[in-house]
Protein backbone atom coordinates (compact mmCIF):
# COMPACT_ATOMS: atom_id res chain seq x y z
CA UNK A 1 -180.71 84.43 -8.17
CA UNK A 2 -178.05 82.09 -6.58
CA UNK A 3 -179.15 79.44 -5.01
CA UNK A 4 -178.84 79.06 -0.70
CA UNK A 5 -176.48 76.28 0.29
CA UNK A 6 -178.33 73.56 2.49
CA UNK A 7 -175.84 73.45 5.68
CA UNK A 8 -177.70 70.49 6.81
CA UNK A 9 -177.39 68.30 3.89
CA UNK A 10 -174.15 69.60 3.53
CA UNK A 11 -173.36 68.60 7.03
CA UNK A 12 -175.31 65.26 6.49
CA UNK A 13 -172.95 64.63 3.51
CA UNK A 14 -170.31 65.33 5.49
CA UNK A 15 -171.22 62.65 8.42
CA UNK A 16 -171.98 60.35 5.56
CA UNK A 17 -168.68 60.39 3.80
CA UNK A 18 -166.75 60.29 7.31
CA UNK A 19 -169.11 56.94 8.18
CA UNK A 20 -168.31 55.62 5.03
CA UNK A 21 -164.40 55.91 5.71
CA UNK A 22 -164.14 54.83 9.28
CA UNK A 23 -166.03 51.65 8.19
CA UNK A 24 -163.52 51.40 5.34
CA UNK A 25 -161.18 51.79 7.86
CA UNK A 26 -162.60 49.38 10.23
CA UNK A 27 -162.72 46.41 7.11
CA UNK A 28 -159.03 46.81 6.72
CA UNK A 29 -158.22 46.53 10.12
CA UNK A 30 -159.84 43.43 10.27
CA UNK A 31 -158.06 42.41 6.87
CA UNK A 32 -155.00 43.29 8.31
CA UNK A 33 -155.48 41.45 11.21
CA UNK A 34 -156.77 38.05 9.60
CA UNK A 35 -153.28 38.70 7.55
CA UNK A 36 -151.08 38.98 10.54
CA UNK A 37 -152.52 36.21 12.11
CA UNK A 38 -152.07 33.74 9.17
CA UNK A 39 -148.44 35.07 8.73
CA UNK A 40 -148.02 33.80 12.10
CA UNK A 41 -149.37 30.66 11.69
CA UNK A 42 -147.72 30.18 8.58
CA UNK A 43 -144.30 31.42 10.10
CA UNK A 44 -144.58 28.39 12.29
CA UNK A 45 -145.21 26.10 9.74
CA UNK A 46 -142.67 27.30 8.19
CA UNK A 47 -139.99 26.28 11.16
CA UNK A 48 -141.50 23.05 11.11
CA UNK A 49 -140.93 22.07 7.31
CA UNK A 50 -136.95 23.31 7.92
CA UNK A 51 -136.96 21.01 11.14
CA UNK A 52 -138.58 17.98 8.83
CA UNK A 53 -135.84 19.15 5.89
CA UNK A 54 -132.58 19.36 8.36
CA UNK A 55 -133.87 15.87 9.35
CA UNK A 56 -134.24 14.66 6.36
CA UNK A 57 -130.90 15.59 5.00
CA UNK A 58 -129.31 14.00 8.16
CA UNK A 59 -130.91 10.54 7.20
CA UNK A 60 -129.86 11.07 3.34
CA UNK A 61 -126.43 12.04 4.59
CA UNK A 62 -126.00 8.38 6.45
CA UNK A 63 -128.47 6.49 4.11
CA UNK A 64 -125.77 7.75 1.62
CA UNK A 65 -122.85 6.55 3.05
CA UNK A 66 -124.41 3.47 3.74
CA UNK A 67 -125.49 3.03 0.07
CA UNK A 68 -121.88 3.72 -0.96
CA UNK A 69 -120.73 0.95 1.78
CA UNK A 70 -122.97 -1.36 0.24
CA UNK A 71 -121.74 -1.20 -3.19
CA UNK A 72 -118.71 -1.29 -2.63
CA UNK A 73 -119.40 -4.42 -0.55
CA UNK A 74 -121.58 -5.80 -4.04
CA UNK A 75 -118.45 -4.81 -5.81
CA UNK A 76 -116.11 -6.81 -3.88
CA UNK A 77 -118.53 -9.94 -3.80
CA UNK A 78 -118.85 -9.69 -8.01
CA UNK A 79 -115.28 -9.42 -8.09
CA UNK A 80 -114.16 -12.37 -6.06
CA UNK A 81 -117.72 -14.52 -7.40
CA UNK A 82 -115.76 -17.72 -6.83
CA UNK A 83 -114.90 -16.94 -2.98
CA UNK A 84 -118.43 -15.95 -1.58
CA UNK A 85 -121.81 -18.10 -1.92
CA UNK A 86 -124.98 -17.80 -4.05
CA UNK A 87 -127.11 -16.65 -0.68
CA UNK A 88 -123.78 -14.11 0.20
CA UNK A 89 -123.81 -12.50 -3.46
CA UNK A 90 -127.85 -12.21 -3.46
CA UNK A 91 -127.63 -10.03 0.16
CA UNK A 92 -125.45 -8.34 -0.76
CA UNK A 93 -127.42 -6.83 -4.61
CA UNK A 94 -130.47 -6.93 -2.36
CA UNK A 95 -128.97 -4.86 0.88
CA UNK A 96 -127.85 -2.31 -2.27
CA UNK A 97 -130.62 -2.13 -3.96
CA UNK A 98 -133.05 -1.86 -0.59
CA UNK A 99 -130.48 1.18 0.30
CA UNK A 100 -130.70 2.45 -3.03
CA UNK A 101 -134.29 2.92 -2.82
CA UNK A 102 -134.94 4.06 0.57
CA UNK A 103 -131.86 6.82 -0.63
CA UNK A 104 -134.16 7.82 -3.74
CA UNK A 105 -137.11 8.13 -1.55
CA UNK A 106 -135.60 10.50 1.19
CA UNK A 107 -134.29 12.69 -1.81
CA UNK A 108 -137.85 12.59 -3.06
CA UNK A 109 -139.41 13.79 0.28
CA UNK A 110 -136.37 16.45 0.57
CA UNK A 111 -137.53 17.58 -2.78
CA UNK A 112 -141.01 17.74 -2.14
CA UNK A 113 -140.36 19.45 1.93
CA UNK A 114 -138.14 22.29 0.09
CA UNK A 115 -141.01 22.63 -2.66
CA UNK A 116 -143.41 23.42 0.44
CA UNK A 117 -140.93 25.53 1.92
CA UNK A 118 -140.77 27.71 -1.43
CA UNK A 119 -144.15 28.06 -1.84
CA UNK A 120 -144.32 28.84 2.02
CA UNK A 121 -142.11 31.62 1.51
CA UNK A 122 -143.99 32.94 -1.37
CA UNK A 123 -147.22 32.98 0.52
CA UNK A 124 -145.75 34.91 4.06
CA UNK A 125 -143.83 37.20 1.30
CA UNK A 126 -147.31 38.23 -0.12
CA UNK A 127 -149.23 38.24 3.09
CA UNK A 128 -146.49 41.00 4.45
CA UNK A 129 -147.45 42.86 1.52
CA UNK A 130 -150.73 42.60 2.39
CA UNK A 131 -150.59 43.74 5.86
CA UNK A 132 -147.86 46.26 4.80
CA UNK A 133 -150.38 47.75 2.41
CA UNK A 134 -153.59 47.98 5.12
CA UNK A 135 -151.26 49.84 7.31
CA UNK A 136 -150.41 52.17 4.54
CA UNK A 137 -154.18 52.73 3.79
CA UNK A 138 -155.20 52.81 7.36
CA UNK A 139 -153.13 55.51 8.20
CA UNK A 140 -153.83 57.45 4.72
CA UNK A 141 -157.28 56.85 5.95
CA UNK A 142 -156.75 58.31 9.34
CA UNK A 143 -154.73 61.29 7.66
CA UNK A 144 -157.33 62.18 5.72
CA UNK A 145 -160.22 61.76 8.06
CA UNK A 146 -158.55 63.56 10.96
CA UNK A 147 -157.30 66.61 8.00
CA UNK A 148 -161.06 66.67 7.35
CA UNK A 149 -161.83 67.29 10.81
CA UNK A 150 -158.94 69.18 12.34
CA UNK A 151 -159.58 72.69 13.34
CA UNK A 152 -156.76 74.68 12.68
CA UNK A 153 -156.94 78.29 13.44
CA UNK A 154 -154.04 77.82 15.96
CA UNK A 155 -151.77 76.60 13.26
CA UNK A 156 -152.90 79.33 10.83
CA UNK A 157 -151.64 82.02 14.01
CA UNK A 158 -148.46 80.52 13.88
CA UNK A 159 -147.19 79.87 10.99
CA UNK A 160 -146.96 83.11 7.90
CA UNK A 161 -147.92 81.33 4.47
CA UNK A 162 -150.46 79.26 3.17
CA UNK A 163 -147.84 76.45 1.97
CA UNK A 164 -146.62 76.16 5.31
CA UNK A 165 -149.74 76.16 6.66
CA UNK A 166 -150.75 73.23 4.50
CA UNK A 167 -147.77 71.40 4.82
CA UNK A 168 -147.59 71.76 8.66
CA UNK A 169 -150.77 70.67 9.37
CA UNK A 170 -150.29 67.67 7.61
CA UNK A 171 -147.54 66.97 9.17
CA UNK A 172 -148.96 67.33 12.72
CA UNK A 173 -151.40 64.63 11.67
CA UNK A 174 -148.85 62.27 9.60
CA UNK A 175 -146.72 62.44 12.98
CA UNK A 176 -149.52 61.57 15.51
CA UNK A 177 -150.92 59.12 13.14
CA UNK A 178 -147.23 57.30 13.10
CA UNK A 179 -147.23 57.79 17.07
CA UNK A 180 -150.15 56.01 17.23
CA UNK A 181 -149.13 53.37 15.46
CA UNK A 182 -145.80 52.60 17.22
CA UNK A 183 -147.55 53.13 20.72
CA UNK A 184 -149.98 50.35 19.12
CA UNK A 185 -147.06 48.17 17.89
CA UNK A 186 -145.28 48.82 21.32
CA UNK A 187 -148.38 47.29 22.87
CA UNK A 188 -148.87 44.58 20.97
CA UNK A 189 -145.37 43.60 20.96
CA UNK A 190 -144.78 44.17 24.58
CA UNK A 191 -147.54 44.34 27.26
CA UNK A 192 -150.26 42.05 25.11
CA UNK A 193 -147.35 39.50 23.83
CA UNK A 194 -146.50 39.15 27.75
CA UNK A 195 -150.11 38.69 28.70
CA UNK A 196 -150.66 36.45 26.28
CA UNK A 197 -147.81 34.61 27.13
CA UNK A 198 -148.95 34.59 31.28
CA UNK A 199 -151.89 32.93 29.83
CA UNK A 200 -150.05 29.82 28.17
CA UNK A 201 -147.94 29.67 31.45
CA UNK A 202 -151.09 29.34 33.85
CA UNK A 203 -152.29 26.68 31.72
CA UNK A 204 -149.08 25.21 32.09
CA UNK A 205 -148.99 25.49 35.82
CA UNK A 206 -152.25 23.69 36.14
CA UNK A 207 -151.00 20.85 33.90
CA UNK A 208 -148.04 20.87 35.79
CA UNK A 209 -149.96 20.59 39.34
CA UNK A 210 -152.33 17.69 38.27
CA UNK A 211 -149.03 15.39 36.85
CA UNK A 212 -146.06 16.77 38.73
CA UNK A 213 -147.58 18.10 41.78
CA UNK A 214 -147.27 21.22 44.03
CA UNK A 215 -143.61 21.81 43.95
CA UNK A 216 -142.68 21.99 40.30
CA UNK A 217 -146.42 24.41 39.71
CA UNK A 218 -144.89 26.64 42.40
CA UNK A 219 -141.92 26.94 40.71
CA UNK A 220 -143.62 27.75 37.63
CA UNK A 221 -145.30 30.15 39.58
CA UNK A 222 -142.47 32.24 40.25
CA UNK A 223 -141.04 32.50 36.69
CA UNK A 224 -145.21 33.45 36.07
CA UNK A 225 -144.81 36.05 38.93
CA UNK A 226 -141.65 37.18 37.15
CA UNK A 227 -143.02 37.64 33.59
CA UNK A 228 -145.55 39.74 35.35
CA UNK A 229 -143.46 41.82 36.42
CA UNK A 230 -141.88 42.20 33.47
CA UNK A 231 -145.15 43.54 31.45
CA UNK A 232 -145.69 45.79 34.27
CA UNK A 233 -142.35 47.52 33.88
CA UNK A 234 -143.23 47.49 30.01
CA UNK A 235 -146.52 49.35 30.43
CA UNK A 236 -145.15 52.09 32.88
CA UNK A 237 -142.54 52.70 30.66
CA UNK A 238 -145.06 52.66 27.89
CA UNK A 239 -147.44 55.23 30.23
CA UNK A 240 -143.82 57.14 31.34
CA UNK A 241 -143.21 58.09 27.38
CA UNK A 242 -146.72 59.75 26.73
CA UNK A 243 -146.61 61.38 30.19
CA UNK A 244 -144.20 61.26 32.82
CA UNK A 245 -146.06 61.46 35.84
CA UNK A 246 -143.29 63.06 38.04
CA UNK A 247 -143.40 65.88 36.06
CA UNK A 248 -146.23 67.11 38.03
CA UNK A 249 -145.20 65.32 41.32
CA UNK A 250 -141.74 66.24 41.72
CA UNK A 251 -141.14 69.02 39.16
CA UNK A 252 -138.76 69.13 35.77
CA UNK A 253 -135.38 68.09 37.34
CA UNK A 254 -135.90 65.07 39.03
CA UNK A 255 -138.00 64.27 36.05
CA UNK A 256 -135.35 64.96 33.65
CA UNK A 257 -132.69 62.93 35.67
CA UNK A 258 -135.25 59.99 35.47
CA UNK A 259 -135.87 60.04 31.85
CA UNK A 260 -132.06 60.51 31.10
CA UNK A 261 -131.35 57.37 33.06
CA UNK A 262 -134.64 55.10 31.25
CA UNK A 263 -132.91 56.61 27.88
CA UNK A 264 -129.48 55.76 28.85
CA UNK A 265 -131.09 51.88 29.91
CA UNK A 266 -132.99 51.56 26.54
CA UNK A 267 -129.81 52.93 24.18
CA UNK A 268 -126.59 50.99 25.08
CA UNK A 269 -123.85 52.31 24.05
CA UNK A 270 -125.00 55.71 24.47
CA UNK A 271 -123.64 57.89 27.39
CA UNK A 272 -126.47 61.03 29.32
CA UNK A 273 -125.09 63.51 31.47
CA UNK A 274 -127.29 65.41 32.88
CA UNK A 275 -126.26 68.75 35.46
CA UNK A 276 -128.85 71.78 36.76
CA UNK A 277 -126.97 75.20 37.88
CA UNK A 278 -128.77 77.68 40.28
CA UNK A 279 -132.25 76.74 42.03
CA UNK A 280 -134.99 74.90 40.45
CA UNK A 281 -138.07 76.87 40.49
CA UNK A 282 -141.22 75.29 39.52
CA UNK A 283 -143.49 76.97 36.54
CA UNK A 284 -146.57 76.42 35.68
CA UNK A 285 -147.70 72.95 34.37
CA UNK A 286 -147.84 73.74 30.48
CA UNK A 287 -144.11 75.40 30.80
CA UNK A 288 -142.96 72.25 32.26
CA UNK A 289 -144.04 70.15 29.80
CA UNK A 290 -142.75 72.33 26.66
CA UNK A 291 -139.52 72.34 28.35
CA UNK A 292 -139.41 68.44 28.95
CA UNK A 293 -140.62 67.84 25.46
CA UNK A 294 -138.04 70.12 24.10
CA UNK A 295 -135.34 68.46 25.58
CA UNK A 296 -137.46 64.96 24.70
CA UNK A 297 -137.54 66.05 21.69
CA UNK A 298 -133.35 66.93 21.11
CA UNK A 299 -132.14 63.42 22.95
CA UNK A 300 -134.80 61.51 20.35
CA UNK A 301 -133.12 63.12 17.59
CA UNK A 302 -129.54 62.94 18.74
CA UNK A 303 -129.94 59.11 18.88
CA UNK A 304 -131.84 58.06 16.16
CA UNK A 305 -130.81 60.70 13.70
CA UNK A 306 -127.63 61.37 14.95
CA UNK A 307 -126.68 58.34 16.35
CA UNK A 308 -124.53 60.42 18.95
CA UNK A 309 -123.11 58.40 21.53
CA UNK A 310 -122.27 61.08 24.15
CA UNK A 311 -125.16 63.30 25.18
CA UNK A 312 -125.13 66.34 27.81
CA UNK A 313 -128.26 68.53 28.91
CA UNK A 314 -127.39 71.13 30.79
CA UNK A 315 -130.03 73.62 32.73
CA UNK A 316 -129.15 76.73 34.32
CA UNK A 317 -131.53 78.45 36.38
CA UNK A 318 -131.29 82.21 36.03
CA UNK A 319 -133.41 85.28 37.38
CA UNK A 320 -135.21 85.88 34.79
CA UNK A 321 -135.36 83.55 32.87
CA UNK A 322 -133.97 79.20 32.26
CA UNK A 323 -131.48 78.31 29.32
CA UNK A 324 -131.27 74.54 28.42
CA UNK A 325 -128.26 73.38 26.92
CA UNK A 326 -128.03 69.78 25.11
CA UNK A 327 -125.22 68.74 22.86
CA UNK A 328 -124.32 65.62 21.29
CA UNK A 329 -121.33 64.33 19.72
CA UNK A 330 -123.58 62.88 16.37
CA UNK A 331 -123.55 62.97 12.78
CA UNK A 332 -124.74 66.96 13.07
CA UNK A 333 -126.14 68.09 9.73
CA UNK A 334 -125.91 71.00 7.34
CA UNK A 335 -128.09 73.96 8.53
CA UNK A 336 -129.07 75.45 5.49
CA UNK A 337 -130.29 72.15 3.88
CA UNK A 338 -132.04 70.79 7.43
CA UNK A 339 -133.70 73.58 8.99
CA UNK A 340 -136.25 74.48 6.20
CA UNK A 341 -137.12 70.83 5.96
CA UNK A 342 -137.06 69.53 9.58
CA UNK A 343 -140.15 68.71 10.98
CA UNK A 344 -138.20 68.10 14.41
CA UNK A 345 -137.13 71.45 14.45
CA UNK A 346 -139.91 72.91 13.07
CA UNK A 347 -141.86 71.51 15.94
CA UNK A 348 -139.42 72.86 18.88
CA UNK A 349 -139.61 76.02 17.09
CA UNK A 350 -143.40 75.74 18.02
CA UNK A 351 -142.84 74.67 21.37
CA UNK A 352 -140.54 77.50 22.49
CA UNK A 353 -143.17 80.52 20.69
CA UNK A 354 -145.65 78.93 23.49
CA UNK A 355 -143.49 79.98 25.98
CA UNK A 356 -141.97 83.13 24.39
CA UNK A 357 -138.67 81.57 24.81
CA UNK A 358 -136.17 81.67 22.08
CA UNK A 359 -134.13 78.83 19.86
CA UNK A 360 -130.72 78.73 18.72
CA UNK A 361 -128.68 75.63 16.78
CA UNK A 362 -124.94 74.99 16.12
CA UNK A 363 -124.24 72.20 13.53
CA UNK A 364 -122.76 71.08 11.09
CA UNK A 365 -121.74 67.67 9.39
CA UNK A 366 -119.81 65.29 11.35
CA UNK A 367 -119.47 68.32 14.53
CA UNK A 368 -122.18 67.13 16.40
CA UNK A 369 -125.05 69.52 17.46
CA UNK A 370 -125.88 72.08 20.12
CA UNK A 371 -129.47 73.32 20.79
CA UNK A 372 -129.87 76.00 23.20
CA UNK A 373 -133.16 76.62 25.04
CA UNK A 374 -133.95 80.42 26.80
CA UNK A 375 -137.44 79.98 28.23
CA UNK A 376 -138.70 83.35 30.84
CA UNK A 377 -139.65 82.85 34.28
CA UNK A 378 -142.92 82.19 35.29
CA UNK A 379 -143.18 80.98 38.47
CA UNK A 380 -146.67 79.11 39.93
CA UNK A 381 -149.12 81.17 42.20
């Protein structure tokens, strides 16, 4: 008689291995962080033992010259013994000799700075590798735990065979995993840097106060007000990326306009046009963000894969139905190699079935590309 499975040891077993990996997880965050924060430290240590060499090698450059003055000066006073007296001759070996030395012991402190350097080096080159290698297993972790728990009967609607399937899902997770991780990186490098920075600067302001009084601190003040300002722009472009929030305030053309112009401001060198034919309707909230992250999705891919510096998105507003245009003047690609392969397009392709729009591409290598978007009608209420 077979034997009943136990769902709730099953389920326990489940919980227990999941535990087990987030705390995995969890220790090499914290290794990677300890990592990261040596690297730093060591980084600056680093800068100092160039500063001490580049000084160093500045004293041995004149010590040297003066050493060579020197003996030439003891070679002229051996040469013409007769002419110069018993104290002149014993200055001048000693003033040599005292050169000499102090010449062999910068060179010895040179050697031993640029030793430290090396072994400096060494050290940050293998902590990298250690933090490089955390991240790798963190987000291998977080692949594997979120595969684990991802439901995925949507997916399996969508897409025909089990390969696919597989290799989509996957995918999904690999890409939101590596989202996550630059919106984290982002973060850290913008908003928290800043903050961390306003913090240094207040101390500095009081410092300033108590031994310079009012008027330099308010000065300081201002440049603090400034870098504020700064991380504020930061994080509301940071918040704009996940989710503009004119999209549901003003509708998909103004938004569009908006984001063309932050993309045009973060990308120099690259030229947006945007134009809209006909009159803007508004759709419901889910068909406004498919079309947004469509064309989101194109401009992305234009610049960093095409590295197109000329970019046009074009909507026209029809009766039935909306047709985006965007073309770029990139790299374009060969269709029959890309399209099976492209996650990018794979995931448009997704986007516009939501809708029950349709897809089409023109490209080819060193043409540019031309995506064309027809999405129906469906207007709100």
């Amino acid at each position: 008689m077979a034997k009943k499975f136990d769902v709730k040891a099953l389920d326990s077993i489940f919980n227990d291995v999941l535990e087990k990996m987030e705390s995995s997880k969890q220790e090499i965050f914290v290794i990677s962080e300890q990592s990261r924060q040596s690297y730093e430290n060591m980084k600056d240590e680093l800068e100092d033992i160039r500063s001490n060499i580049s000084r160093i090698m500045k004293a041995g450059d004149l010590l040297e010259e003066k050493t060579r003055a020197a003996r030439r000066r003891l070679a002229e006073v051996s040469k013409l013994f007769e002419t110069f007296s018993e104290t002149q001759i014993r200055q001048a070996y000693e003033k040599a000799n005292e050169l000499q030395e102090q010449l062999s012991a910068n060179r010895s402190e040179e050697k031993q700075f640029r030793q430290k350097r090396d072994r400096l080096q060494r050290r940050l080159q293998s902590l990298l590798q250690t933090i490089e290698h955390a991240e790798h297993l963190v987000n291998r972790l977080n692949v594997t735990m979120n595969y684990l728990t991802s439901d995925f009967e949507e997916v399996e609607e969508a897409i025909d065979t089990d390969k696919l399937k597989h290799d989509y899902s996957l995918r999904i997770i690999e890409a939101q995993e590596e989202e996550r991780k630059r919106l984290s990186r982002e973060i850290h490098d913008g908003p928290a840097q800043m903050m961390a920075n306003v913090l240094l600067r207040s101390d500095l302001i009081e410092r300033t106060y108590r031994e310079k009084g009012p008027e330099l601190a308010f000065q300081e003040i201002k440049s603090l007000k400034e870098m504020v300002r700064d991380a504020l722009t930061e994080v509301r472009r940071i918040i704009y990326d996940l989710r503009p929030m004119a999209l549901d305030d003003l509708g998909l053309v103004p938004t569009l306009k908006k984001y063309l112009e932050t993309t045009e401001d973060y990308n120099k060198g690259t030229k947006l046009r945007f134009q809209s034919n006909g009159i803007e309707t508004r759709l419901p909230s889910n068909y406004e963000t498919a079309i947004f992250r469509l064309v989101q999705e194109a401009i992305s891919n234009a610049v960093r894969h095409g590295k197109a510096s000329r970019i046009e998105v074009e909507v026209e507003w029809l009766k039935n139905h909306v047709t985006l245009v965007v073309k770029d003047n990139g790299t374009g690609f060969d269709q029959s190699i890309v399209k099976s392969q492209s996650f990018g397009l794979l995931g448009m392709k997704e986007r516009i079935d939501l809708v029950d729009g349709d897809f089409f591409i023109n490209s080819s290598p060193g043409n540019g590309t031309v995506l064309m978007f027809q999405i129906p009608l469906k207007t709100e209420g």
